[in-house]
C-alpha atoms as a PDB file:
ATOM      1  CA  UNK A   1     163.527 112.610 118.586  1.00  0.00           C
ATOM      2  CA  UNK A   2     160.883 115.020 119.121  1.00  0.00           C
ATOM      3  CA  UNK A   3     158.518 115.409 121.546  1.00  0.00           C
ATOM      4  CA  UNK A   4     155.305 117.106 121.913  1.00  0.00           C
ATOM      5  CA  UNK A   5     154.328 116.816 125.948  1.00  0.00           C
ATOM      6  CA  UNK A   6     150.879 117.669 126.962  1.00  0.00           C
ATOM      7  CA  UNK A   7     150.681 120.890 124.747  1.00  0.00           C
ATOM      8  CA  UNK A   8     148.096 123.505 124.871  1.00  0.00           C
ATOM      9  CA  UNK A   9     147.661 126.810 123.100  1.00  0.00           C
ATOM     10  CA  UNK A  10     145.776 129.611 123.331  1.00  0.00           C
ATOM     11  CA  UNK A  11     144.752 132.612 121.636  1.00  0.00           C
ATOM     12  CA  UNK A  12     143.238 134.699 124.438  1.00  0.00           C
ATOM     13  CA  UNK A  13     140.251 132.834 125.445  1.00  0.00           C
ATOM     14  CA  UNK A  14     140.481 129.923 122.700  1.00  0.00           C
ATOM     15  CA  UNK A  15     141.910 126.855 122.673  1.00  0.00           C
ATOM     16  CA  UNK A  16     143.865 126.088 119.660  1.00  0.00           C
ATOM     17  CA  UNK A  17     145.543 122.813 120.880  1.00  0.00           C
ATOM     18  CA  UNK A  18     144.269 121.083 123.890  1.00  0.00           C
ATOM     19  CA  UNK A  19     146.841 119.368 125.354  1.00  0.00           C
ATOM     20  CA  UNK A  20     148.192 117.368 122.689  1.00  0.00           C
ATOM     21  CA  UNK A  21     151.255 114.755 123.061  1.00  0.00           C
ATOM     22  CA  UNK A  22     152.861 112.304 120.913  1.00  0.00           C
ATOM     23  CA  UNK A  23     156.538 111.333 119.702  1.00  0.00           C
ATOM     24  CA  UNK A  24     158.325 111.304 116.350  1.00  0.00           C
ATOM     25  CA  UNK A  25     161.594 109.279 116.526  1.00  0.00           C
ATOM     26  CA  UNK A  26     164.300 109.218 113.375  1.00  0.00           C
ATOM     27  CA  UNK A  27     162.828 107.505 110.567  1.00  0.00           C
ATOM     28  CA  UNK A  28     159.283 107.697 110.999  1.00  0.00           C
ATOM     29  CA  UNK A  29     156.909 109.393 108.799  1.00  0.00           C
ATOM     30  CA  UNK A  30     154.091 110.784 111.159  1.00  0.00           C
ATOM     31  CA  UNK A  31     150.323 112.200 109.501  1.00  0.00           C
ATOM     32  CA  UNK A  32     148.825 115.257 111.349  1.00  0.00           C
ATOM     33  CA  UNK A  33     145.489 115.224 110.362  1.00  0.00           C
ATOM     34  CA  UNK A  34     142.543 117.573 110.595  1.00  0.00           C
ATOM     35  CA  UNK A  35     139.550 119.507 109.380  1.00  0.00           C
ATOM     36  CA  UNK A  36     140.603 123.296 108.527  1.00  0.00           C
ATOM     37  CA  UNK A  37     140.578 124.774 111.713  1.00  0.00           C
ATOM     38  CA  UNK A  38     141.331 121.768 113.916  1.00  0.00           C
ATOM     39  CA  UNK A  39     144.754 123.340 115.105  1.00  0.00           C
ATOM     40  CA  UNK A  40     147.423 121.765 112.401  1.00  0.00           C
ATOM     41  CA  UNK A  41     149.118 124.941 111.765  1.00  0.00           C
ATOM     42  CA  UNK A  42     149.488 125.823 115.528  1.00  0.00           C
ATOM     43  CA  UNK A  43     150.733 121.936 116.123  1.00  0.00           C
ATOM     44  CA  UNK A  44     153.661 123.035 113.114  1.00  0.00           C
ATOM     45  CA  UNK A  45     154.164 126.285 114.861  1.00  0.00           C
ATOM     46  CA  UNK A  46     154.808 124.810 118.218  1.00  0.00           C
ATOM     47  CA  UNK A  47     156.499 121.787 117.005  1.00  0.00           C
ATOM     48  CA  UNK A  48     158.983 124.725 114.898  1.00  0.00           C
ATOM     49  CA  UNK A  49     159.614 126.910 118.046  1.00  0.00           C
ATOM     50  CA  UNK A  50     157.548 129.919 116.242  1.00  0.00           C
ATOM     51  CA  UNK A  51     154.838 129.727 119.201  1.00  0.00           C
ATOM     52  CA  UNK A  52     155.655 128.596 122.457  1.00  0.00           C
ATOM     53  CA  UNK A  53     152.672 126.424 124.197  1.00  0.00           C
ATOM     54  CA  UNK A  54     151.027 128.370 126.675  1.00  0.00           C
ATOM     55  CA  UNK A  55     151.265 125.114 128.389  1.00  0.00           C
ATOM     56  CA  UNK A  56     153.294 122.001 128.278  1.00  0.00           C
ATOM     57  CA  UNK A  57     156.129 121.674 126.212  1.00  0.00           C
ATOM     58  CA  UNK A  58     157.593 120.291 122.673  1.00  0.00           C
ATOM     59  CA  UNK A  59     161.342 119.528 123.165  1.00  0.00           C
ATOM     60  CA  UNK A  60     163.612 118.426 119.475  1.00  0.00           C
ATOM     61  CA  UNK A  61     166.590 115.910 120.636  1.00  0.00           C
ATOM     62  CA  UNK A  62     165.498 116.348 124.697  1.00  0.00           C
ATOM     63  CA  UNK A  63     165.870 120.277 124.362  1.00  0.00           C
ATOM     64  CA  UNK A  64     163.637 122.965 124.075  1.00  0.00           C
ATOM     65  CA  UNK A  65     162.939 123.418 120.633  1.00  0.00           C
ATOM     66  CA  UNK A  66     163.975 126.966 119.324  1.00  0.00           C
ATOM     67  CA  UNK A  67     165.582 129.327 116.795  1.00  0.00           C
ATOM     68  CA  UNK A  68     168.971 127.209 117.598  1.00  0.00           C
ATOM     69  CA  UNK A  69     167.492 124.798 115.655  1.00  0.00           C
ATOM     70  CA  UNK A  70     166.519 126.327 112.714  1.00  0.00           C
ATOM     71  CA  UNK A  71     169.294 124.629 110.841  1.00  0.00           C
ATOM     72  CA  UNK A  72     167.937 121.236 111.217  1.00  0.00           C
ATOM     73  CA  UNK A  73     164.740 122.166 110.369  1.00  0.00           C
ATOM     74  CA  UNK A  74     162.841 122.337 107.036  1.00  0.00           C
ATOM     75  CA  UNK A  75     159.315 123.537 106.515  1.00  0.00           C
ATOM     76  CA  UNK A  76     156.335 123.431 103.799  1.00  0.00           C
ATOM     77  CA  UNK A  77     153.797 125.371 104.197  1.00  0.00           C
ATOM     78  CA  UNK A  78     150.192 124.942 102.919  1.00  0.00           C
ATOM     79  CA  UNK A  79     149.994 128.798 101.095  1.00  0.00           C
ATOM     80  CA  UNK A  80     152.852 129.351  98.503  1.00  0.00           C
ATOM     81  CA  UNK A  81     155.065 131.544  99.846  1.00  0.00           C
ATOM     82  CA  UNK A  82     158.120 132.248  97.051  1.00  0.00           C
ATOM     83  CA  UNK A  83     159.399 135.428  96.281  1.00  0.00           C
ATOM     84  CA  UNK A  84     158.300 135.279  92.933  1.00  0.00           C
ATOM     85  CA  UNK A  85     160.097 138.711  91.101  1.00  0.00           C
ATOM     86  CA  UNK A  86     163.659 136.734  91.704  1.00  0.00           C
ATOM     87  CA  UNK A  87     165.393 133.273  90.276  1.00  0.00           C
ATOM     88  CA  UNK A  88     165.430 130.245  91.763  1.00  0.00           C
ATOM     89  CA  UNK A  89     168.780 130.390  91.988  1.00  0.00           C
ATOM     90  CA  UNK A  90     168.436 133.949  93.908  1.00  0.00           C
ATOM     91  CA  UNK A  91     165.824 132.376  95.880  1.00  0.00           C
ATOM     92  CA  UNK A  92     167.584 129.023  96.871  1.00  0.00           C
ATOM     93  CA  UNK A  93     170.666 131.334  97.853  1.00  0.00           C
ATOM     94  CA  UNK A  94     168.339 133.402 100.203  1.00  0.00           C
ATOM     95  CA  UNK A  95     166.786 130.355 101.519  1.00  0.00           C
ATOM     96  CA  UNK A  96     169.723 128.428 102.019  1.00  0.00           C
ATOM     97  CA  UNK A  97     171.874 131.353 103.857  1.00  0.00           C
ATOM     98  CA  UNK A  98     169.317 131.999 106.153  1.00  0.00           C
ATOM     99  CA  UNK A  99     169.748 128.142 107.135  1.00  0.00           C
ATOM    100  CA  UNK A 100     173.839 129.338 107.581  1.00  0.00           C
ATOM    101  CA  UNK A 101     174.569 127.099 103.906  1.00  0.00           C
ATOM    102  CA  UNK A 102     177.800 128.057 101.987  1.00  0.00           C
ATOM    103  CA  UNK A 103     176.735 129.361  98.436  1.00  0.00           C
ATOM    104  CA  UNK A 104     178.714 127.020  96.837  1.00  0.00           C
ATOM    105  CA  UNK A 105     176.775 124.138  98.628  1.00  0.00           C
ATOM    106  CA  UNK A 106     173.111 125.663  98.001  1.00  0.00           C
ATOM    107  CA  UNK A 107     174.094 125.613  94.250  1.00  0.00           C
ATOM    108  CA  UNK A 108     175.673 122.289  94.624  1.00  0.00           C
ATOM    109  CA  UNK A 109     172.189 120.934  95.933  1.00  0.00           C
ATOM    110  CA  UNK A 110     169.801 122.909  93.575  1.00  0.00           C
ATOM    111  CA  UNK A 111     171.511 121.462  90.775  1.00  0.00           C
ATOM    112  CA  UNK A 112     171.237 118.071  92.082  1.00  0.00           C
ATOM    113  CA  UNK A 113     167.043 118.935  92.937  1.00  0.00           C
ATOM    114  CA  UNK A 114     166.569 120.749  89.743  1.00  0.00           C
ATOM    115  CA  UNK A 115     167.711 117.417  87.806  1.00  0.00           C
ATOM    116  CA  UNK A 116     165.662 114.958  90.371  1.00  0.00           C
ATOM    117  CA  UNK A 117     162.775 117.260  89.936  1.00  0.00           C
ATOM    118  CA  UNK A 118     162.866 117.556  85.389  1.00  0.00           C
ATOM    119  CA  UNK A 119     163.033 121.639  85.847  1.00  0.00           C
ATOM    120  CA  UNK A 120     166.913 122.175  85.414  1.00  0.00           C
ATOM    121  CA  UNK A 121     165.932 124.955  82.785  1.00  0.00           C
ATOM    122  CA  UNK A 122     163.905 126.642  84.860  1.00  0.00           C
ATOM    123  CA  UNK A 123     167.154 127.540  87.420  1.00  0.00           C
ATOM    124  CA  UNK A 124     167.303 131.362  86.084  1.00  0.00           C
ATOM    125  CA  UNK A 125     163.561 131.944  85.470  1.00  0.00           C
ATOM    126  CA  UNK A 126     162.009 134.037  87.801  1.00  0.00           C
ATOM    127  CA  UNK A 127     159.228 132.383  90.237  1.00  0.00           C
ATOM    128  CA  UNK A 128     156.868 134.240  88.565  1.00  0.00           C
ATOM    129  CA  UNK A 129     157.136 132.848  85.088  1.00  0.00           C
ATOM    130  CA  UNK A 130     156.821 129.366  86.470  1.00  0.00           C
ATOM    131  CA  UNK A 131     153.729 127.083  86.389  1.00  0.00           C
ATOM    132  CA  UNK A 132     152.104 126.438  89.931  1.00  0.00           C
ATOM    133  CA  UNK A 133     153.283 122.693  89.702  1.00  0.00           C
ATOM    134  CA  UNK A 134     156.945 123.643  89.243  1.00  0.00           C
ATOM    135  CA  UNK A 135     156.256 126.494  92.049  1.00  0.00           C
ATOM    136  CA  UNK A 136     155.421 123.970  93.998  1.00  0.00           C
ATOM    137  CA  UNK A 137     158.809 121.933  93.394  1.00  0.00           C
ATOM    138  CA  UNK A 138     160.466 125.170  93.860  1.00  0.00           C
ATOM    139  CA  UNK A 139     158.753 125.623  97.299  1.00  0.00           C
ATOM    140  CA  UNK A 140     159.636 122.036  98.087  1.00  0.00           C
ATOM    141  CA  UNK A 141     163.558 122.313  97.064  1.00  0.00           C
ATOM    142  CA  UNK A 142     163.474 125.510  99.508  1.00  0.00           C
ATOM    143  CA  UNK A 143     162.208 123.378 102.738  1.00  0.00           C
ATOM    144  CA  UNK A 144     165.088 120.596 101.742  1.00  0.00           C
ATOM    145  CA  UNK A 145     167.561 122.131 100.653  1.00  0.00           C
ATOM    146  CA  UNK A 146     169.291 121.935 104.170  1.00  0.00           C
ATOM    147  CA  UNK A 147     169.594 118.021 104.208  1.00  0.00           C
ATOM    148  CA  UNK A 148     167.165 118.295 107.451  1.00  0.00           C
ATOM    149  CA  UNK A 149     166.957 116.240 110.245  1.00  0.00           C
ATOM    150  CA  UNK A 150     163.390 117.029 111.024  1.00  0.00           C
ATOM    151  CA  UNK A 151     161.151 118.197 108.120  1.00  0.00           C
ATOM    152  CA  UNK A 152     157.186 119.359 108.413  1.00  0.00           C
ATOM    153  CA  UNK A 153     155.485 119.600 105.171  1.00  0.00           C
ATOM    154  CA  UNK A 154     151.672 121.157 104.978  1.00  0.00           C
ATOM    155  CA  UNK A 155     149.689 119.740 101.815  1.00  0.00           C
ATOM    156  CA  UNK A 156     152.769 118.776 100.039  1.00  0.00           C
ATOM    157  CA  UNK A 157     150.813 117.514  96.748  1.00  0.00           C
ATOM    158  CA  UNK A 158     148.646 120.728  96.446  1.00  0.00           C
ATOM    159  CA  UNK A 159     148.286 120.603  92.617  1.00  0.00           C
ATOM    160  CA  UNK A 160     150.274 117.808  91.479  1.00  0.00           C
ATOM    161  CA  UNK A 161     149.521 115.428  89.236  1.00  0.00           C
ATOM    162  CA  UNK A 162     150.292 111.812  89.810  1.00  0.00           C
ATOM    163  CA  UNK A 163     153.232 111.594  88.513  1.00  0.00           C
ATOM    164  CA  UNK A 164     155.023 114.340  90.277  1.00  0.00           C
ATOM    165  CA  UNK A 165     152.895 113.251  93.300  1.00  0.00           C
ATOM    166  CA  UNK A 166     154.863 110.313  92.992  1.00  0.00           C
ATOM    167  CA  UNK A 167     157.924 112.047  92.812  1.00  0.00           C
ATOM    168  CA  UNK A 168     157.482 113.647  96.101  1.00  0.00           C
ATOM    169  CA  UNK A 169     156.932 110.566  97.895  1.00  0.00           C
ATOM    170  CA  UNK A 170     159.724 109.037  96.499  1.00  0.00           C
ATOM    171  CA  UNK A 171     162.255 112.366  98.028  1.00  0.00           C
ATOM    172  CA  UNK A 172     160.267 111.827 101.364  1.00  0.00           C
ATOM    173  CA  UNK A 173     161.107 107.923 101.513  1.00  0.00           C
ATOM    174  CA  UNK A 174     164.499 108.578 100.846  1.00  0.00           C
ATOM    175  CA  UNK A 175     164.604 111.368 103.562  1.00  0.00           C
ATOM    176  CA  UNK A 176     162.661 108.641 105.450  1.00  0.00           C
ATOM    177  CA  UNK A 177     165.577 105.955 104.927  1.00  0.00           C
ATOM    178  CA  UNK A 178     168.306 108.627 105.458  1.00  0.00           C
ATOM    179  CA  UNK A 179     167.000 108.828 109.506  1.00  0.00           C
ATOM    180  CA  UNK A 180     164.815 112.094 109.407  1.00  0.00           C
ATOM    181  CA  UNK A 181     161.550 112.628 110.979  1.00  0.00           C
ATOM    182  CA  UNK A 182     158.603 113.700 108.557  1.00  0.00           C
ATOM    183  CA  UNK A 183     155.776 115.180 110.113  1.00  0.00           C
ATOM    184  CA  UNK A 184     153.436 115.079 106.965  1.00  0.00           C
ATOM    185  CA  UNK A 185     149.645 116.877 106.476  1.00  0.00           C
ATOM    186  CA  UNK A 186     147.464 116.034 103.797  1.00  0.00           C
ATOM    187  CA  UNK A 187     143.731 115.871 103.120  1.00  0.00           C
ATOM    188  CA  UNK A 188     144.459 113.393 100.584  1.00  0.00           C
ATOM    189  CA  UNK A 189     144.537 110.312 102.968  1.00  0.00           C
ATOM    190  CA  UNK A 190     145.232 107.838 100.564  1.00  0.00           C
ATOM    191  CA  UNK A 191     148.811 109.279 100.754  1.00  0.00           C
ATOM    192  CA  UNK A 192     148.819 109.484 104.223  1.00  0.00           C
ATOM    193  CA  UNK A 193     147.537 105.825 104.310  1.00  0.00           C
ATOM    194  CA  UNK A 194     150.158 104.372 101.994  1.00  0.00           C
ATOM    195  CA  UNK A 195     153.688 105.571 103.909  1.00  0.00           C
ATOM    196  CA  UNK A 196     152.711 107.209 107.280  1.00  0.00           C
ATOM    197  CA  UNK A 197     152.558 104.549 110.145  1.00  0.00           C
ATOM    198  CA  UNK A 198     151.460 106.708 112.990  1.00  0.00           C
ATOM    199  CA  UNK A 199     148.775 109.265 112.952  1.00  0.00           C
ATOM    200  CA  UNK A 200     147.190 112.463 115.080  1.00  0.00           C
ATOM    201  CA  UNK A 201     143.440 113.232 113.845  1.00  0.00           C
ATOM    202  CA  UNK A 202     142.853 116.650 115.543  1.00  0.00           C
ATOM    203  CA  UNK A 203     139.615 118.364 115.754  1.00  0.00           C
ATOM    204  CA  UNK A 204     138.813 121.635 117.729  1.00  0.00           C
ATOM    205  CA  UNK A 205     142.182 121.191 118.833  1.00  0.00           C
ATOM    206  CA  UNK A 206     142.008 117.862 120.418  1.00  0.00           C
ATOM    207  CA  UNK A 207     143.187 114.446 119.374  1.00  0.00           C
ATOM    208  CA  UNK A 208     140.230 112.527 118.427  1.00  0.00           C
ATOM    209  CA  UNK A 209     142.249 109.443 116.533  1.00  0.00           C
ATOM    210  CA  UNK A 210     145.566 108.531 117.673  1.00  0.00           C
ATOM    211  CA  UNK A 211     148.033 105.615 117.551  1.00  0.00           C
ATOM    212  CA  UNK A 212     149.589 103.486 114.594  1.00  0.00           C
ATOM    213  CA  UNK A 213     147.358 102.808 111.607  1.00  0.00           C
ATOM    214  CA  UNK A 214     147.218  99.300 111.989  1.00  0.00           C
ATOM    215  CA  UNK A 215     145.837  99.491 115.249  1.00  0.00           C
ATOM    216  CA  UNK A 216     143.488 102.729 114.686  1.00  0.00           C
ATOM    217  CA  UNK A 217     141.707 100.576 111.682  1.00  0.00           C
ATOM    218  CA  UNK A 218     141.738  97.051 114.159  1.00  0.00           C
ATOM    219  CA  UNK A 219     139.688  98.857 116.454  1.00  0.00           C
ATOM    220  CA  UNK A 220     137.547 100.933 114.311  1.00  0.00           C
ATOM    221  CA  UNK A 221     136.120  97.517 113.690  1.00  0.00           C
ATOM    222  CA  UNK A 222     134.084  98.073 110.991  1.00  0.00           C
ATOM    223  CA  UNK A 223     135.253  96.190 107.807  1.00  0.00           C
ATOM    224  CA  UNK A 224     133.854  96.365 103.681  1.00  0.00           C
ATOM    225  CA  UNK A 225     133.452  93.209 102.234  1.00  0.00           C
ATOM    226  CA  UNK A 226     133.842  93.601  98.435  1.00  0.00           C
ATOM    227  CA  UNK A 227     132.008  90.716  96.002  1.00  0.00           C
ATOM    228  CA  UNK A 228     131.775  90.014  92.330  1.00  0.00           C
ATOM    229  CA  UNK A 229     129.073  87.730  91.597  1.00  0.00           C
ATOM    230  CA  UNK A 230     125.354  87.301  91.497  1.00  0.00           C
ATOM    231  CA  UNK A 231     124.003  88.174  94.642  1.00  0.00           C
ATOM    232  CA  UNK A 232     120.625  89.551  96.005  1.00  0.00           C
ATOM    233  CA  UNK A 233     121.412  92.666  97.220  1.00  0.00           C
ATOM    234  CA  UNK A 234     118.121  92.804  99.403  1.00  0.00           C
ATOM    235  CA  UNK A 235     119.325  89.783 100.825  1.00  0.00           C
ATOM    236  CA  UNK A 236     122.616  90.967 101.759  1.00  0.00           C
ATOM    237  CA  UNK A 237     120.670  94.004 103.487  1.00  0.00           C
ATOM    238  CA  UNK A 238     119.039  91.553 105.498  1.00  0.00           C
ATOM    239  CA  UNK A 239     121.411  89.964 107.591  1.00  0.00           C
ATOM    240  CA  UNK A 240     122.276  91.258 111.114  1.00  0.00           C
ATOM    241  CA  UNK A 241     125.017  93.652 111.651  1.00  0.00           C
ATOM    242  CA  UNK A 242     125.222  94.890 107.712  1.00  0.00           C
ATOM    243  CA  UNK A 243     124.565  98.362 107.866  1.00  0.00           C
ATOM    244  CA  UNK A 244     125.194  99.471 104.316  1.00  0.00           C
ATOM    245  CA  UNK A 245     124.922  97.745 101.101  1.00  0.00           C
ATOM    246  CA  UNK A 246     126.734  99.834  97.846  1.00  0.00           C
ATOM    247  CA  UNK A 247     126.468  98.778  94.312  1.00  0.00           C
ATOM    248  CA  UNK A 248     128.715  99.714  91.767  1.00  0.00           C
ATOM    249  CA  UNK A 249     131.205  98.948  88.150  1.00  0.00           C
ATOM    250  CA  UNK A 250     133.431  96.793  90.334  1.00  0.00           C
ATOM    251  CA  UNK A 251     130.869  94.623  92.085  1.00  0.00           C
ATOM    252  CA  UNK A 252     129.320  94.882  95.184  1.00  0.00           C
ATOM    253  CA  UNK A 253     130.477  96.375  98.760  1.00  0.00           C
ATOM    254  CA  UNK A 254     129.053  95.253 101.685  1.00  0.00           C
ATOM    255  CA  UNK A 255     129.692  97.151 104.805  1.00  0.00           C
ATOM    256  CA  UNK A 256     129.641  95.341 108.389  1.00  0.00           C
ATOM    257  CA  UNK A 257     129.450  96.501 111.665  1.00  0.00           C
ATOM    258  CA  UNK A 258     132.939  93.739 112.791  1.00  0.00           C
ATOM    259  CA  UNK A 259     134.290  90.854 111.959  1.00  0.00           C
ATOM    260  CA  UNK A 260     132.050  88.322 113.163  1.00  0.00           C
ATOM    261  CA  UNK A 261     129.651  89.821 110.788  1.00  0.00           C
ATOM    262  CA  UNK A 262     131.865  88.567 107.852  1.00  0.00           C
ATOM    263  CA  UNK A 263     131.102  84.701 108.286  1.00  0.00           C
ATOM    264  CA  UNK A 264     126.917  85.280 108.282  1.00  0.00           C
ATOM    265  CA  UNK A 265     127.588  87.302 105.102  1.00  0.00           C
ATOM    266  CA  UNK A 266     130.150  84.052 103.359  1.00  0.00           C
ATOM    267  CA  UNK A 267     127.537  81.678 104.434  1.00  0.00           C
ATOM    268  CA  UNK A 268     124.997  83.525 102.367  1.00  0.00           C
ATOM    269  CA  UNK A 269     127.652  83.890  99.538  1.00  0.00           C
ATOM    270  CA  UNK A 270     128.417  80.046  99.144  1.00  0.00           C
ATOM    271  CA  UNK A 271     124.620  79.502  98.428  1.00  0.00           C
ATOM    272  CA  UNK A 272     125.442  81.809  95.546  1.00  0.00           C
ATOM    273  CA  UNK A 273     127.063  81.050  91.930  1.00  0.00           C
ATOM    274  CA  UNK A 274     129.558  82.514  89.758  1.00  0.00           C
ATOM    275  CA  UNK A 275     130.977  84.061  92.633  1.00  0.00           C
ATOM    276  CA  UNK A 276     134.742  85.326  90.987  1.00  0.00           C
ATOM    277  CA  UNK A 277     135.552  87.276  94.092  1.00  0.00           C
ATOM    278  CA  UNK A 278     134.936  87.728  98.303  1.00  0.00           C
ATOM    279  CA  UNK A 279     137.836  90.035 100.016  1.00  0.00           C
ATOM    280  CA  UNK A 280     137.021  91.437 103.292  1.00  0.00           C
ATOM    281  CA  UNK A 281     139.055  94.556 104.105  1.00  0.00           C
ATOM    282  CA  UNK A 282     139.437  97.019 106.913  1.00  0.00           C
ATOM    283  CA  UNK A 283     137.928 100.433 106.976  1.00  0.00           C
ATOM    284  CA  UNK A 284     139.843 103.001 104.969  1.00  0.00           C
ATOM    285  CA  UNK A 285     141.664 106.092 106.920  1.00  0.00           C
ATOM    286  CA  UNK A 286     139.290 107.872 104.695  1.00  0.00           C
ATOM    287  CA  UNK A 287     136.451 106.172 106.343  1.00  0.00           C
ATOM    288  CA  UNK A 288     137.470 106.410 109.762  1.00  0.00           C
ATOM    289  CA  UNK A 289     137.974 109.931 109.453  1.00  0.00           C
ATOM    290  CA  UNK A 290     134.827 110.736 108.167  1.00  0.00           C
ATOM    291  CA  UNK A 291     133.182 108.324 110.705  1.00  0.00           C
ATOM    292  CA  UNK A 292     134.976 110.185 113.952  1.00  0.00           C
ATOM    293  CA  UNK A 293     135.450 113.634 112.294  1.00  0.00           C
ATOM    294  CA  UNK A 294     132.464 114.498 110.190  1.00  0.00           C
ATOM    295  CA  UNK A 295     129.307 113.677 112.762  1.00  0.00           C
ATOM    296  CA  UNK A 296     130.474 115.892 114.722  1.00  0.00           C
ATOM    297  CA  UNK A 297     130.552 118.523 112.075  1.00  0.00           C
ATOM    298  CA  UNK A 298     127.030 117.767 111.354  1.00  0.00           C
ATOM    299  CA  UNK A 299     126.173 118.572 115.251  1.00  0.00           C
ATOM    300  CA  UNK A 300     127.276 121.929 114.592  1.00  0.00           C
END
């Protein structure tokens, strides 16, 4: 388990995290989320044992987390950071000592990545010669090459395409289902949508959206209703509590204040014909980030 307890960090006289808690237990995928800036990278830090809060503290398995640890631990950072005049195979050796791995094993395990990642001829190509979608595998084999127990990963799908996107998920689910604890950054937060179920929003260091999805988007409250039909879109605009009307290819979505706003907006609809389809949805993560996140941007 790990544990983040009432954190803060400074940097002289700024704030970088503002007392921040929450828990990650075996098995769960958690999304640390956040404008550039909002303290992410300090949160990793901490939750690494690189920086030690200035207050509070962040314990891994009800100990202090620390360079003890380092073992269990695998990292992804944002920025590429591969040595790129040597091999993979010279680099995964490096990588994999420093985590106290047998050579034999670290070659064992490439091989096995290498093949689960379509690049096994790339093995004795320097980094340098690679493209920066198989740099990026390369840079993702290095943080698991460990088997770890806890594993932080910054961006992950920085210039992937959707296939190897999907590749990448499908390693994290199976770390997932193996008992390890993914603490997982993106700002694509469709991702983080489909396969994290808790989440941290962070801004100026502070959590501003907290909690399990399900419940973050239940009381967000404000729902899309999405239509295919003929409708009168001034008449939509009209009734009480729709605040945004939005036309496009796929039909019509109608955006309500709550739920109780829904049934004004069917009655309407049932006056209406060739009506082929009326789903009401919660707010996207997208939305609700934007909504809590990016007003106070615009104060600025």
């Amino acid at each position: 388990m790990l544990e983040v307890k009432d954190a803060k960090m400074m940097y002289g006289d700024l704030v970088a995290v503002d007392h921040l808690t929450f828990t990650i237990k075996p098995g769960d995928i958690f999304g640390l989320l956040g404008t550039n800036g909002a303290g992410k990278t300090t949160t990793f830090r901490m939750i690494m044992g690189l920086l030690e809060p200035t207050e509070g503290e962040v314990l891994y398995n009800g100990e202090k987390v620390g360079y003890h640890n380092v073992n269990q631990i695998g990292y992804m950072i944002e920025e590429r950071s591969l040595l790129t005049k040597i091999t993979v195979k010279e680099l995964m050796l490096y990588f994999g000592q420093l985590k106290d791995m047998e050579p034999n094993v670290i070659l064992e395990r490439l091989d096995y990545w290498l093949e689960r990642f379509n690049i096994v001829e790339y093995k004795n190509k320097k980094i340098k010669e690679l493209s920066k979608g198989n740099q990026q595998k390369i840079q993702f084999i290095s943080a698991i090459i460990n088997n770890p127990n806890l594993l932080v990963l910054d961006e992950p799908f920085s210039g992937l395409d959707p296939i190897n996107t999907e590749l990448f998920v499908e390693v994290i689910r199976d770390f997932q289902k193996n008992g390890s604890m993914v603490v997982f950054s993106s700002h694509q937060l469709d991702h983080v949508e489909s396969f994290c179920e808790e989440i941290v929003v962070l801004e100026k260091g502070k959590a501003v959206i907290e909690g399990r999805i399900d419940q973050v988007k239940k009381d967000f409250k404000k729902q899309n209703i999405h239509i295919v039909g003929d409708v009168d879109v001034e008449k939509l605009k009209a009734i009480p509590g729709v605040f945004k009307v939005i036309e496009n290819t796929n039909g019509i979505i109608v955006k309500i204040e709550n739920e109780d706003v829904s049934k004004a907006v069917f009655d309407y609809v049932k006056t209406c014909k060739h009506i082929t389809k009326y789903d009401v949805e919660q707010a996207s993560l997208s939305e609700i980030f934007v909504a809590k996140v990016g007003h106070k941007h615009e104060e600025v």
